[in-house]
C-alpha atoms as a PDB file:
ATOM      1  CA  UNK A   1      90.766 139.346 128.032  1.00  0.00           C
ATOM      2  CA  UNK A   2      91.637 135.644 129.538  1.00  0.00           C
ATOM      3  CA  UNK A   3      92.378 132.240 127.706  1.00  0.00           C
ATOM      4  CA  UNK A   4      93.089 129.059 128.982  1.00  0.00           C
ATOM      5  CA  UNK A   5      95.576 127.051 128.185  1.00  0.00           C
ATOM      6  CA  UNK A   6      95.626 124.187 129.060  1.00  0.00           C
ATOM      7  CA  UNK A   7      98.376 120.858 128.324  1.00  0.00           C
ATOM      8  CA  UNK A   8      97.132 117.802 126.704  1.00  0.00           C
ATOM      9  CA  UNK A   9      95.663 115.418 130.206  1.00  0.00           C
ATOM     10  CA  UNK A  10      98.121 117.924 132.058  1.00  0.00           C
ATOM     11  CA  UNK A  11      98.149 121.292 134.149  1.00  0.00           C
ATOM     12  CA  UNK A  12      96.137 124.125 132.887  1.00  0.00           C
ATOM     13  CA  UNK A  13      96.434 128.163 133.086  1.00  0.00           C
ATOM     14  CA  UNK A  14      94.181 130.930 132.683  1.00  0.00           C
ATOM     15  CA  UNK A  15      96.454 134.511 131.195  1.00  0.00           C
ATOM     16  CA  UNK A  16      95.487 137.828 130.421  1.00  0.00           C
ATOM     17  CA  UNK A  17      96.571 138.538 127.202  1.00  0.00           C
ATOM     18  CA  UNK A  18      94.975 141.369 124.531  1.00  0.00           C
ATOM     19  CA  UNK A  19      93.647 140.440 121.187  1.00  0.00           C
ATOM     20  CA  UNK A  20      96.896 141.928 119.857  1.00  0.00           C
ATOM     21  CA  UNK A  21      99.229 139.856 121.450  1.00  0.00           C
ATOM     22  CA  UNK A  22     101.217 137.732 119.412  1.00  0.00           C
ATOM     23  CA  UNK A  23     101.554 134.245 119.543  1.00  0.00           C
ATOM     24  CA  UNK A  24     105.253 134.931 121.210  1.00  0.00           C
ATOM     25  CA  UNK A  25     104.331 136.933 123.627  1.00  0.00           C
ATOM     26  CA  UNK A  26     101.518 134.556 124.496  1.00  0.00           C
ATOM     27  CA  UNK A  27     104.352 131.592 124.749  1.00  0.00           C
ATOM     28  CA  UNK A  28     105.899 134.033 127.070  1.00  0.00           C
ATOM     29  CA  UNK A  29     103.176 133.910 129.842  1.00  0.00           C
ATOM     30  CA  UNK A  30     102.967 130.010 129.774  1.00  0.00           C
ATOM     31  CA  UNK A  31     106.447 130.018 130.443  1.00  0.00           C
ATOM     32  CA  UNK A  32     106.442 131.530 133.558  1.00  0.00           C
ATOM     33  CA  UNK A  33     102.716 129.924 134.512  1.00  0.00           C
ATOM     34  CA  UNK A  34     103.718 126.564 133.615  1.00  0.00           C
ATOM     35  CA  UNK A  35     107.254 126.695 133.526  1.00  0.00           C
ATOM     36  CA  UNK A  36     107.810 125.385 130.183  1.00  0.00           C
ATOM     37  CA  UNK A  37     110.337 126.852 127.826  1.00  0.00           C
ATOM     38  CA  UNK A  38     108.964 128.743 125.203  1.00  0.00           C
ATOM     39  CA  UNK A  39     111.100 126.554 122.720  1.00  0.00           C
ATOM     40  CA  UNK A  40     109.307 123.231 123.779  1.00  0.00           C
ATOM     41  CA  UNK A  41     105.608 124.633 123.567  1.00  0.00           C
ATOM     42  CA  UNK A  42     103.415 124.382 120.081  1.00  0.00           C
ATOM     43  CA  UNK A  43     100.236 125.956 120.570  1.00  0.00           C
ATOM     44  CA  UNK A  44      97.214 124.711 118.783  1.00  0.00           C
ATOM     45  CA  UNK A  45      93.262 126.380 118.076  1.00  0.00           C
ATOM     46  CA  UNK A  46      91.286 124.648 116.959  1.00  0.00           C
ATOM     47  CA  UNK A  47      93.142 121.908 115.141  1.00  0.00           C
ATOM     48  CA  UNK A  48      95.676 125.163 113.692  1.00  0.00           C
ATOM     49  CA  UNK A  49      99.580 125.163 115.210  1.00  0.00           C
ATOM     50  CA  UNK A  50      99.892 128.698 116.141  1.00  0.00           C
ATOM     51  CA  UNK A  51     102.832 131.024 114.438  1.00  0.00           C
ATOM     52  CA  UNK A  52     104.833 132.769 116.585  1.00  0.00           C
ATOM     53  CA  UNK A  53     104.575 136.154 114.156  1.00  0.00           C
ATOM     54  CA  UNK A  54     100.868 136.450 114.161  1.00  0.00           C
ATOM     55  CA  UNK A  55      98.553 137.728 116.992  1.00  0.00           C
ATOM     56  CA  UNK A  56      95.312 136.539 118.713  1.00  0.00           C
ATOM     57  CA  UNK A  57      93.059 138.334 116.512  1.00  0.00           C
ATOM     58  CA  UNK A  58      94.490 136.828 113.419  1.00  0.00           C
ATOM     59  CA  UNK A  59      93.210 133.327 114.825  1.00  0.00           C
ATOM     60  CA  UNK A  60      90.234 135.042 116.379  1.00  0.00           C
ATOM     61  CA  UNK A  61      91.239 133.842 119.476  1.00  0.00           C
ATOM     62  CA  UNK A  62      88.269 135.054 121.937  1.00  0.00           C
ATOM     63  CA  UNK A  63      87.768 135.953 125.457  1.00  0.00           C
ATOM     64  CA  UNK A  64      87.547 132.645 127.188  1.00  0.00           C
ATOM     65  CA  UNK A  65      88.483 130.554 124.505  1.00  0.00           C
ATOM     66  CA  UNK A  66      91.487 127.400 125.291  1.00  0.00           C
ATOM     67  CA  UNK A  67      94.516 127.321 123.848  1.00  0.00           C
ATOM     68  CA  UNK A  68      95.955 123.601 123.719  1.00  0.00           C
ATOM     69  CA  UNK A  69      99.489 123.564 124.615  1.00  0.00           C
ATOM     70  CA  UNK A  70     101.804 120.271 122.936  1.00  0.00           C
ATOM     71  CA  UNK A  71     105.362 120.179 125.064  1.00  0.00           C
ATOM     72  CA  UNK A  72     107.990 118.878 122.554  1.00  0.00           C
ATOM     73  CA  UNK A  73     110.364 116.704 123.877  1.00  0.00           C
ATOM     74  CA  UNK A  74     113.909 117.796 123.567  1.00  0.00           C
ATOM     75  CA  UNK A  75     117.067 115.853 122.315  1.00  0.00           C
ATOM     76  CA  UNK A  76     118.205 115.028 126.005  1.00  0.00           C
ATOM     77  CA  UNK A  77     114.530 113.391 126.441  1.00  0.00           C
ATOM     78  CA  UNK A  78     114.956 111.292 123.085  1.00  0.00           C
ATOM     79  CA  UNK A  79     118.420 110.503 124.089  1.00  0.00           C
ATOM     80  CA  UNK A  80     117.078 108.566 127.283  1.00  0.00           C
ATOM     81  CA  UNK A  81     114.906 106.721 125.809  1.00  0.00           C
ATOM     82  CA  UNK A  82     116.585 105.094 123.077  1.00  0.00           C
ATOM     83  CA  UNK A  83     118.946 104.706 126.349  1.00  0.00           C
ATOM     84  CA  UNK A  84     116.303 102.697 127.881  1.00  0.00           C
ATOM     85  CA  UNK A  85     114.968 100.723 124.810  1.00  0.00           C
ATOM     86  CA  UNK A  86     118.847  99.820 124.217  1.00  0.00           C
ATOM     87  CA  UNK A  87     118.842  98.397 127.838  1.00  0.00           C
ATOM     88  CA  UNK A  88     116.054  96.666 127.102  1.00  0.00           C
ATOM     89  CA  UNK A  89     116.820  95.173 124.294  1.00  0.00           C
ATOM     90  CA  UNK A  90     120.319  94.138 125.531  1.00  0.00           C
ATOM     91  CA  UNK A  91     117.571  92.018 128.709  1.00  0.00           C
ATOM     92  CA  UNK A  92     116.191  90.168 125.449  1.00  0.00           C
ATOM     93  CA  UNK A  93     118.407  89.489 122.761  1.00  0.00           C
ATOM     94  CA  UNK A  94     122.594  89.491 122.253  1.00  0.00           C
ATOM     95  CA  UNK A  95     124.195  92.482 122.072  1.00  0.00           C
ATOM     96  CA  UNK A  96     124.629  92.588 117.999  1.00  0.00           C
ATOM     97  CA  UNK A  97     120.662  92.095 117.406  1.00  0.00           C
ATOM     98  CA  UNK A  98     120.145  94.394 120.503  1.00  0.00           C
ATOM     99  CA  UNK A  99     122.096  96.853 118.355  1.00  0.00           C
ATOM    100  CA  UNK A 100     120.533  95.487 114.859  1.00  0.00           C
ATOM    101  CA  UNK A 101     116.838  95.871 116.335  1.00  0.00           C
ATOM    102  CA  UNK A 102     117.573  99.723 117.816  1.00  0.00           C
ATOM    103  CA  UNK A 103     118.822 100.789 114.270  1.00  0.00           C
ATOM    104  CA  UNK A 104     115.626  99.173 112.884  1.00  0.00           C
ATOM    105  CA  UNK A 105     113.820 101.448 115.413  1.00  0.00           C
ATOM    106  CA  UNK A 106     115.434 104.245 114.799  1.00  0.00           C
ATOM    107  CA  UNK A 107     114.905 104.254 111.230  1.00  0.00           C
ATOM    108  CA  UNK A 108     111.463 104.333 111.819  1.00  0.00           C
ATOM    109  CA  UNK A 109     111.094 107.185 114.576  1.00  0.00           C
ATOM    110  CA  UNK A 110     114.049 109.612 112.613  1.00  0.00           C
END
């Protein structure tokens, strides 16, 4: 059968997977159609974050139905831009609020 999936206002794919296939093996196709590591995709149906042990069928995943795919950013990714908010920051305010007002943030976002 073929699914979509398809990335939040991004690319989509259509793979041929089989009602049995598990949700890893599934990741494993979008890798190499979308060329995004399997570790950085969270698959969702219908509202439901897809476990890599189960299969298809135990989400009744259909022929045609879409798969939303969520691509989670990685440390190096987070690592910029606290980079870039510090840089920022440093435009606006002294360095020692710069640093005061990035903790603040981080606090919230950790």
């Amino acid at each position: 059968m073929f699914i979509s999936v398809k990335i939040l206002q991004g690319q989509e794919c259509t793979i041929e997977v089989s009602a049995s296939s598990s949700i890893s093996a599934v990741k494993q196709l979008v890798a190499q159609e979308l060329q995004i590591p399997v570790d950085q995709q969270r698959l969702v149906f219908r509202g439901k974050t897809l476990s890599d042990g189960l299969s298809l069928e135990d989400y009744n995943i259909e022929e045609g139905n879409r798969l939303h795919l969520f691509v989670l950013k990685t440390a190096e990714d987070a690592a910029l831009a606290w980079d870039q908010m510090r840089k920022f920051l440093l435009s606006q305010f002294s360095p020692e609020d710069a640093e005061k007002v990035l903790e603040e943030y981080k606090k919230d976002f950790s």
